[in-house]
PDB file of N, CA and C in Angstrom:
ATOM      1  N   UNK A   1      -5.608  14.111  27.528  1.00  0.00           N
ATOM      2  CA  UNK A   1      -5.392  12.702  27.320  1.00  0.00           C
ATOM      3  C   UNK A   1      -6.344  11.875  28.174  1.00  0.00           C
ATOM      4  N   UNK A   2      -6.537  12.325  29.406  1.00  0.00           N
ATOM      5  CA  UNK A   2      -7.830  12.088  29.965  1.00  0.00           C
ATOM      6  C   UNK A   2      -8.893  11.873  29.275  1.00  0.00           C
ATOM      7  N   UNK A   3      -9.296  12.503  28.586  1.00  0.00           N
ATOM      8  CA  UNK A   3     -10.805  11.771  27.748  1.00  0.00           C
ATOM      9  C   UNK A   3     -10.404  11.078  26.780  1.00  0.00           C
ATOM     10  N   UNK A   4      -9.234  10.916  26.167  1.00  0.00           N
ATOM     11  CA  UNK A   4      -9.005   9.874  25.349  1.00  0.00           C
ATOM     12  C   UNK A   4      -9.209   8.422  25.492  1.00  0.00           C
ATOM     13  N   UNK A   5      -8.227   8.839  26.605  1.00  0.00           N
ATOM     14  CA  UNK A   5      -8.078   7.312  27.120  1.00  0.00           C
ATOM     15  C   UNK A   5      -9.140   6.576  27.349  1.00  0.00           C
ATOM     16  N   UNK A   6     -10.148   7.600  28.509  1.00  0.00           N
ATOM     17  CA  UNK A   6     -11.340   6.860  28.805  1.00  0.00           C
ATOM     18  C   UNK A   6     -12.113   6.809  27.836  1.00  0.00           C
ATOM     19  N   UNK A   7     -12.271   7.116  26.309  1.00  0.00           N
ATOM     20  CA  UNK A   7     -13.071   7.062  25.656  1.00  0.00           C
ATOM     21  C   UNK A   7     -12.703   5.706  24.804  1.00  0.00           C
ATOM     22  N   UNK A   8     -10.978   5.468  24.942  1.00  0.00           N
ATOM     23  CA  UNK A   8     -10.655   4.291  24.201  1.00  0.00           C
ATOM     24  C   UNK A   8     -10.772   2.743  25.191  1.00  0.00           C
ATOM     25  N   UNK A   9     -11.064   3.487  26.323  1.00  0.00           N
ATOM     26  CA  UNK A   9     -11.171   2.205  27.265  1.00  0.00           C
ATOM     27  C   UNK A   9     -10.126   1.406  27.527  1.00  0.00           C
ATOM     28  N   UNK A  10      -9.263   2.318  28.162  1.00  0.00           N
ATOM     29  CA  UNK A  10      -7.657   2.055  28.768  1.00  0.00           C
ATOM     30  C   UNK A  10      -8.518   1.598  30.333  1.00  0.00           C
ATOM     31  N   UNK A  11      -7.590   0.791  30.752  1.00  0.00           N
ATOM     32  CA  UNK A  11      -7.784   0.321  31.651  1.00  0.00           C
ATOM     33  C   UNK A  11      -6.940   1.253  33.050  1.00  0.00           C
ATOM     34  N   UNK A  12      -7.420   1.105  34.140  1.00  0.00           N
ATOM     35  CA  UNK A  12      -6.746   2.090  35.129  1.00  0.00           C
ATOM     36  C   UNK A  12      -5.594   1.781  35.585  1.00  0.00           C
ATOM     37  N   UNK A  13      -4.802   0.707  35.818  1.00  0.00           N
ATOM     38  CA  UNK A  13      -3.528   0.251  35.927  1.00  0.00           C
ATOM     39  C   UNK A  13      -2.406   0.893  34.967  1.00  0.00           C
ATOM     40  N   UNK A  14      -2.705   0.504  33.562  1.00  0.00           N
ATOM     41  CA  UNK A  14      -2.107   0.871  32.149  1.00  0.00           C
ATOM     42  C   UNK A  14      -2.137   2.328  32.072  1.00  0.00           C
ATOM     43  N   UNK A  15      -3.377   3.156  32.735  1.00  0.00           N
ATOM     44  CA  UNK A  15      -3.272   4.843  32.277  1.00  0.00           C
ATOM     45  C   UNK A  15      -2.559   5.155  33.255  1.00  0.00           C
ATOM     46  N   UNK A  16      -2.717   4.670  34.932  1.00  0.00           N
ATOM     47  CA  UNK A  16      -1.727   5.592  35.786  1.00  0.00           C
ATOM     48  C   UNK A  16      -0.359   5.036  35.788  1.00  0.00           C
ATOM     49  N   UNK A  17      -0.175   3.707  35.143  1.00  0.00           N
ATOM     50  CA  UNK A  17       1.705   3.249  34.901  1.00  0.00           C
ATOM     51  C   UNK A  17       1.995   4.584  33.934  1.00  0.00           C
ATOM     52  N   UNK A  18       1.553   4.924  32.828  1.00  0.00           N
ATOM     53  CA  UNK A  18       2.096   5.692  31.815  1.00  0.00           C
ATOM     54  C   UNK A  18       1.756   6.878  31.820  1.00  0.00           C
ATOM     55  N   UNK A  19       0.896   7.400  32.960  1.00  0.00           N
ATOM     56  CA  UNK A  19       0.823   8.962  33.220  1.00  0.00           C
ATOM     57  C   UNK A  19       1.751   9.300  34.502  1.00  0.00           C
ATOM     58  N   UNK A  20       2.011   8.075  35.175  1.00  0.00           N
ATOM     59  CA  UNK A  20       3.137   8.148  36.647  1.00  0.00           C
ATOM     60  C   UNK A  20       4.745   8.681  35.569  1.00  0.00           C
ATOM     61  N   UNK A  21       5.087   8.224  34.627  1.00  0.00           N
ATOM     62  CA  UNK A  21       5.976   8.079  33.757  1.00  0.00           C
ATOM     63  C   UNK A  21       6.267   8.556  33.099  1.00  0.00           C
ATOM     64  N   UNK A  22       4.944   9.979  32.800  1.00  0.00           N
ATOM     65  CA  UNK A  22       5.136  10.563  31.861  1.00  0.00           C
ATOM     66  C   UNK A  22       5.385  11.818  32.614  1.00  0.00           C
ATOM     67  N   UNK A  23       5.177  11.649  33.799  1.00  0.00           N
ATOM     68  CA  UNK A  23       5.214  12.831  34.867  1.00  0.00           C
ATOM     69  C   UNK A  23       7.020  12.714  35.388  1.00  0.00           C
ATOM     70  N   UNK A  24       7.527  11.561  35.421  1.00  0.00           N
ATOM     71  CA  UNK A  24       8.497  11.829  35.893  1.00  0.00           C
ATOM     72  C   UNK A  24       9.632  12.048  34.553  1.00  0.00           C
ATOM     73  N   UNK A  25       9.311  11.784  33.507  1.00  0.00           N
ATOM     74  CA  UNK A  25       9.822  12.224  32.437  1.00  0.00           C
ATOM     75  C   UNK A  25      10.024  13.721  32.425  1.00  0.00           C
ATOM     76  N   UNK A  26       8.789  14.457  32.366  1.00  0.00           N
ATOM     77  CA  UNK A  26       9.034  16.280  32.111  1.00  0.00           C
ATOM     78  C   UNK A  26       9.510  16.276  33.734  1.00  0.00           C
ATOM     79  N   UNK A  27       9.229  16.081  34.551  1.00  0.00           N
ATOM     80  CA  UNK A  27       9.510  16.765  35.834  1.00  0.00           C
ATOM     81  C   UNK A  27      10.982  16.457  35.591  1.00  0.00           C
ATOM     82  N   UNK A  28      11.576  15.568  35.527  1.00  0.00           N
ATOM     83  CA  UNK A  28      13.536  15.082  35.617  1.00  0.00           C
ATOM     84  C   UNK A  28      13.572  15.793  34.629  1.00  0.00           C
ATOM     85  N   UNK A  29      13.368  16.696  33.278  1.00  0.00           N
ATOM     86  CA  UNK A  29      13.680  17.352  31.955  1.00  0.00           C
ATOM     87  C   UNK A  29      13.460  18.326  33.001  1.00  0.00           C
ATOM     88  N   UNK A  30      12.680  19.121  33.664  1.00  0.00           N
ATOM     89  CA  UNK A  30      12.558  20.490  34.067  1.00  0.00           C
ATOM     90  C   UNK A  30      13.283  20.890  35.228  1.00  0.00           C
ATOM     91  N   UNK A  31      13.138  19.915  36.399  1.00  0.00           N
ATOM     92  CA  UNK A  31      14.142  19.823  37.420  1.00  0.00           C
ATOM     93  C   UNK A  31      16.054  20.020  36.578  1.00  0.00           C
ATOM     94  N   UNK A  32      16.387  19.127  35.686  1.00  0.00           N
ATOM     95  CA  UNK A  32      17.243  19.599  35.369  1.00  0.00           C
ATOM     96  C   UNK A  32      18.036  20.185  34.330  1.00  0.00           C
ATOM     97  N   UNK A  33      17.022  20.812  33.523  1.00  0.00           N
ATOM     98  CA  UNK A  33      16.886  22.605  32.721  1.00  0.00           C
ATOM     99  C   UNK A  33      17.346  23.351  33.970  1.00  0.00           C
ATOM    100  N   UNK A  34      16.714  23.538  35.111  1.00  0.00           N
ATOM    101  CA  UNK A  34      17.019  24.387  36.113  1.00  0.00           C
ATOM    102  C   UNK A  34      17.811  24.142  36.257  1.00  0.00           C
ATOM    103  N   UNK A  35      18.247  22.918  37.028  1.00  0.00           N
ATOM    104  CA  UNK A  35      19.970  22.644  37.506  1.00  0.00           C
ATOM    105  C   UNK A  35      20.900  23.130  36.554  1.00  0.00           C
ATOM    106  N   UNK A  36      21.126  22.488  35.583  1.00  0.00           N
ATOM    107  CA  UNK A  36      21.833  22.950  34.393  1.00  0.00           C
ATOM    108  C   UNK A  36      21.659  24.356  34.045  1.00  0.00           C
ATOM    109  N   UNK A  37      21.214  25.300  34.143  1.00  0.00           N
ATOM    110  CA  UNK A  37      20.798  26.480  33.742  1.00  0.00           C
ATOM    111  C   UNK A  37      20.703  27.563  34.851  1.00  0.00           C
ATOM    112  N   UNK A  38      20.392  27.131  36.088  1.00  0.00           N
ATOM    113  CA  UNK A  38      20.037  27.755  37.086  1.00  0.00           C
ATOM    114  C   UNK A  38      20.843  28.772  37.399  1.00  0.00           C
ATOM    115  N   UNK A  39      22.283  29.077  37.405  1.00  0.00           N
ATOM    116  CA  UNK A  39      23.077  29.727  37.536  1.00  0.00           C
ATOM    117  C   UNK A  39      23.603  30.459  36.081  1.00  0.00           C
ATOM    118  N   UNK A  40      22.648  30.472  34.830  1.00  0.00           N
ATOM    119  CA  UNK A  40      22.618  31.713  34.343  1.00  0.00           C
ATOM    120  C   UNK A  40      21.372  31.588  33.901  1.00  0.00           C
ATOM    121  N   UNK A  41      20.467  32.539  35.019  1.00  0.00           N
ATOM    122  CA  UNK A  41      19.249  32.675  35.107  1.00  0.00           C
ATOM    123  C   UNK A  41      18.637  34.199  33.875  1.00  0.00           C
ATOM    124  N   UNK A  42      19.858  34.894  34.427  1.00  0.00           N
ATOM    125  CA  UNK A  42      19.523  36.069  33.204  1.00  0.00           C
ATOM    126  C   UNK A  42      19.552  35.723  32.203  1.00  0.00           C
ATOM    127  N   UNK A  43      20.546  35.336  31.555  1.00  0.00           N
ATOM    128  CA  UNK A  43      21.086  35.039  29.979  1.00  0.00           C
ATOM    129  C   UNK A  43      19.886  34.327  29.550  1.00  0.00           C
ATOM    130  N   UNK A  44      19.353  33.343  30.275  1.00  0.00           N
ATOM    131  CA  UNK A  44      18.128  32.380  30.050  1.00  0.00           C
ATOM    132  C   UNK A  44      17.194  33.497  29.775  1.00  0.00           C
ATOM    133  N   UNK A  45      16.579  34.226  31.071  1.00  0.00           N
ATOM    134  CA  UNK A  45      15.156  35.209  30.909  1.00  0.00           C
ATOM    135  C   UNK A  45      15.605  36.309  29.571  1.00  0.00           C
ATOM    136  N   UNK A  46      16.980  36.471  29.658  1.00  0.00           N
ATOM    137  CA  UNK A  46      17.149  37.885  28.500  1.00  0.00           C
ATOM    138  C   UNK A  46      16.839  36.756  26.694  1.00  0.00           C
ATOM    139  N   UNK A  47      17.295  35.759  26.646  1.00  0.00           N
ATOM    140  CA  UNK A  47      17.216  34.717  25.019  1.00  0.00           C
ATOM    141  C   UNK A  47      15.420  34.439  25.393  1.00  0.00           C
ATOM    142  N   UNK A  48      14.558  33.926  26.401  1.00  0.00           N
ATOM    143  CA  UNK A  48      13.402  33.811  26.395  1.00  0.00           C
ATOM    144  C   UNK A  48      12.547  35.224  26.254  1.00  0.00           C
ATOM    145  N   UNK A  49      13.360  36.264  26.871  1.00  0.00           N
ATOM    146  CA  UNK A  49      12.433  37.823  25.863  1.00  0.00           C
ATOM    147  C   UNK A  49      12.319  38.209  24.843  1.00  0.00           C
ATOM    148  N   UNK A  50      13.992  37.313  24.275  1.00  0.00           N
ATOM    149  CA  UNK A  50      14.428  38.021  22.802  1.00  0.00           C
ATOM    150  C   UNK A  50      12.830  37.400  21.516  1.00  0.00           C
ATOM    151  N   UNK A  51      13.168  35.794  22.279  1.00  0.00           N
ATOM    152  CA  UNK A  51      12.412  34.800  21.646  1.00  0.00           C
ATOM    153  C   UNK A  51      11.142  35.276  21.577  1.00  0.00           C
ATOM    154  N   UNK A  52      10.481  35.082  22.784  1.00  0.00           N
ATOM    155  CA  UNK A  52       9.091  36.019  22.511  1.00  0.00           C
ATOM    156  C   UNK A  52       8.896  37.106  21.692  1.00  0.00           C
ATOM    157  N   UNK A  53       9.662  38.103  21.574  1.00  0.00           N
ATOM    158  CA  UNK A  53       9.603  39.238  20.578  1.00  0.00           C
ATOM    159  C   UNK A  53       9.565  38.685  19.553  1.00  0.00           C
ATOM    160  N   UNK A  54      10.105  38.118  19.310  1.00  0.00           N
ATOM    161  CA  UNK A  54       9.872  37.403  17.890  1.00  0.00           C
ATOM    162  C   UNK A  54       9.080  36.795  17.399  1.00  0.00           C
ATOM    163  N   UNK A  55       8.309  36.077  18.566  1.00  0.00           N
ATOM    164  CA  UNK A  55       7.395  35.638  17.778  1.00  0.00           C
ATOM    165  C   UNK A  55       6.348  36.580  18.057  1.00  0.00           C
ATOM    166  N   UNK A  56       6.170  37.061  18.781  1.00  0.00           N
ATOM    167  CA  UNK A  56       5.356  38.572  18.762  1.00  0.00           C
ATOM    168  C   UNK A  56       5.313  38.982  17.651  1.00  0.00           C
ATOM    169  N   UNK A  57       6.298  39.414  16.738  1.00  0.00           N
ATOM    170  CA  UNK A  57       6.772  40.169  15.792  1.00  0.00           C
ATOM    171  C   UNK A  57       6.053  39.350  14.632  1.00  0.00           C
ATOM    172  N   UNK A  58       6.437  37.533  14.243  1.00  0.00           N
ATOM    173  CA  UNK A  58       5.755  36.589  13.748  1.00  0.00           C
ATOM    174  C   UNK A  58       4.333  36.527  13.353  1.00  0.00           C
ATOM    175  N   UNK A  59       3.644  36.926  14.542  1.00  0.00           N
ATOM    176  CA  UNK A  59       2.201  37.066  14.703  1.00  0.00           C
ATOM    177  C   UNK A  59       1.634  37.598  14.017  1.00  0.00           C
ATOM    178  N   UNK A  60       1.788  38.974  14.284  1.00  0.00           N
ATOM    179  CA  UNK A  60       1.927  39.979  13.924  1.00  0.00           C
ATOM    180  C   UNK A  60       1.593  39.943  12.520  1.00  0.00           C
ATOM    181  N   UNK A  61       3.385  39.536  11.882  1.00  0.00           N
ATOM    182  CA  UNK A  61       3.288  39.760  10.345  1.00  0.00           C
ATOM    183  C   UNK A  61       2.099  38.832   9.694  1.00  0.00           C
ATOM    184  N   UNK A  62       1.592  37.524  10.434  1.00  0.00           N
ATOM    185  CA  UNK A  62       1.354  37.020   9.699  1.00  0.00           C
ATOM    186  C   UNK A  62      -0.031  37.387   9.607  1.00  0.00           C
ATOM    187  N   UNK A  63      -0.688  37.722  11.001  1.00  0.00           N
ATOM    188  CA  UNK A  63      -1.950  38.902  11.014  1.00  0.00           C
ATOM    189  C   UNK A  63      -2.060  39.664   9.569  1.00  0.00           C
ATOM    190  N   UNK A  64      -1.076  40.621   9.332  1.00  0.00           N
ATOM    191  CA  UNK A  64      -1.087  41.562   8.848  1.00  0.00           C
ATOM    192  C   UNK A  64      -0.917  40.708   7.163  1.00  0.00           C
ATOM    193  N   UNK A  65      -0.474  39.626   7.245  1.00  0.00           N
ATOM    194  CA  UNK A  65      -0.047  39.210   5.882  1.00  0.00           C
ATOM    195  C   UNK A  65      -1.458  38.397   5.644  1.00  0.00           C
ATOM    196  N   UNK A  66      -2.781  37.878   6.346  1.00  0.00           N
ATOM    197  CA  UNK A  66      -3.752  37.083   6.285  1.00  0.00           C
ATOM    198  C   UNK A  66      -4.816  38.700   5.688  1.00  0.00           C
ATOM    199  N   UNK A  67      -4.394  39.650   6.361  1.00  0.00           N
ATOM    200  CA  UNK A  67      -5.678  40.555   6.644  1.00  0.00           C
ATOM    201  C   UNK A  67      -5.348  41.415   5.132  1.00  0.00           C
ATOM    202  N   UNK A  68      -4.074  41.314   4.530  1.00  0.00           N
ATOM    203  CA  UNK A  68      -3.795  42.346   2.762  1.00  0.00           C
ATOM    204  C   UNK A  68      -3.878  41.448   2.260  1.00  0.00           C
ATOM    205  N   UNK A  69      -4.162  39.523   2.025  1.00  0.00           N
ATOM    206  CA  UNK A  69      -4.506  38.776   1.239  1.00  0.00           C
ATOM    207  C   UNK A  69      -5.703  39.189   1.054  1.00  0.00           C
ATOM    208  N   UNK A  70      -6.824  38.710   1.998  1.00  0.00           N
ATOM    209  CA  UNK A  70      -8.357  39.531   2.265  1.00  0.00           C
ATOM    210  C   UNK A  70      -8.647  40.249   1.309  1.00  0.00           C
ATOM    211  N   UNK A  71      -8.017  41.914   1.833  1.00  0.00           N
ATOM    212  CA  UNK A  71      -8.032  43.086   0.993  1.00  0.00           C
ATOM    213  C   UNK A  71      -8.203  43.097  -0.494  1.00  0.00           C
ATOM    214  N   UNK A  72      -6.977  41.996  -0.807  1.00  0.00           N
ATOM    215  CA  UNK A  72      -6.632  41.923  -2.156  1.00  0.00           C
ATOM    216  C   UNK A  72      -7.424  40.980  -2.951  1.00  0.00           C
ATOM    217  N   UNK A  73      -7.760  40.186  -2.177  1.00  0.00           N
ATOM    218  CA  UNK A  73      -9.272  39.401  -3.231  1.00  0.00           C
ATOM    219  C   UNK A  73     -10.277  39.788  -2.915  1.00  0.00           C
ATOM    220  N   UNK A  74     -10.596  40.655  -1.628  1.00  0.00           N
ATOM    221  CA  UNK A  74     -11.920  41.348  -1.975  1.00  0.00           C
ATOM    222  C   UNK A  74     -11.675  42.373  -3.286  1.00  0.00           C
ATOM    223  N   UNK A  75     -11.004  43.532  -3.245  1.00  0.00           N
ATOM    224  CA  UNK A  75     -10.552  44.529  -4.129  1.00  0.00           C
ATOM    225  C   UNK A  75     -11.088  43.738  -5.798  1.00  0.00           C
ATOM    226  N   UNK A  76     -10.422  42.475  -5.495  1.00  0.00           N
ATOM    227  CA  UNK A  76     -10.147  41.545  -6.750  1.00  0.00           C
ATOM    228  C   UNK A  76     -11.883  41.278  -7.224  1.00  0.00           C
ATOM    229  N   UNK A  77     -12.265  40.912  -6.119  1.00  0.00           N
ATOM    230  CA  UNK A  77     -13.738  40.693  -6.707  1.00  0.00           C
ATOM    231  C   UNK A  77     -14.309  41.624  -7.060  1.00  0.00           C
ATOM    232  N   UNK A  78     -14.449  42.433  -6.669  1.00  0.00           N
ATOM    233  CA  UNK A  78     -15.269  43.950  -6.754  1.00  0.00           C
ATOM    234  C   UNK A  78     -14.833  44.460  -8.232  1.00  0.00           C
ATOM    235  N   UNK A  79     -13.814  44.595  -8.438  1.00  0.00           N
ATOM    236  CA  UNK A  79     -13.649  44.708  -9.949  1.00  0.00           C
ATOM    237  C   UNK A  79     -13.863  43.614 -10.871  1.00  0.00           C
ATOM    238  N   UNK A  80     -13.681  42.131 -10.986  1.00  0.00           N
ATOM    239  CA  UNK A  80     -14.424  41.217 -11.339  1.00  0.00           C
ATOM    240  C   UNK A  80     -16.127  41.229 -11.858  1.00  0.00           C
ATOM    241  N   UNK A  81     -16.452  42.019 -10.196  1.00  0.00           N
ATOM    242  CA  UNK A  81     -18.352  42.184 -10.677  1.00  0.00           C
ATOM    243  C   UNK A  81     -18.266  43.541 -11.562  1.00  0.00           C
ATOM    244  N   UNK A  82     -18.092  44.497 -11.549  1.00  0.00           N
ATOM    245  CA  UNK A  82     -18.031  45.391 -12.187  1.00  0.00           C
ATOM    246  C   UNK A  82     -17.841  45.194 -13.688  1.00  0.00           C
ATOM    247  N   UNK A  83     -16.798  44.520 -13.716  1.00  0.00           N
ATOM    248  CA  UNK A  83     -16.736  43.459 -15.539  1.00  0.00           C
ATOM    249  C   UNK A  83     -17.801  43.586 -15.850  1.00  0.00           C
ATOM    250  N   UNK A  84     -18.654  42.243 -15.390  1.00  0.00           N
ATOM    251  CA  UNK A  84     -19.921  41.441 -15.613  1.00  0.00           C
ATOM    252  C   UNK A  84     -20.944  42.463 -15.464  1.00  0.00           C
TER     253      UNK A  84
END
């Protein structure tokens, strides 16, 4: 957001009011995720492993689902030229 700004020609008052603000926004959201949460720290890390696997797993398929589209219109062309 840094080069934005300065590229839109925000003035320095206006960028550090709303980057001071935007800092204490996530920091009070994260400070109290922890509070709120802090005392079930496992249950938290064990649903944030599950989560990751999943999208691990996500990746993955969709790797694998980009790379047999490929396959299948190359395959597709190659018999196409062969037609002709």
């Amino acid at each position: 957001m840094n080069l934005v700004m300065g590229a839109a020609r925000m003035n320095r008052a206006n960028f550090t009011f709303w980057g001071v603000l935007g800092e204490v926004v996530w920091v009070t959201i994260y400070v109290g995720l922890g509070y709120a949460f802090g005392d079930q720290i496992e249950t938290v890390a064990s649903i944030a492993g599950n989560f990751s696997g999943v999208l691990a797993a996500g990746a993955v398929t969709l790797g694998l689902g980009f790379w047999l589209r490929a396959a299948i219109r190359s395959e597709a062309r190659k018999r196409i030229s062969q037609i002709h």
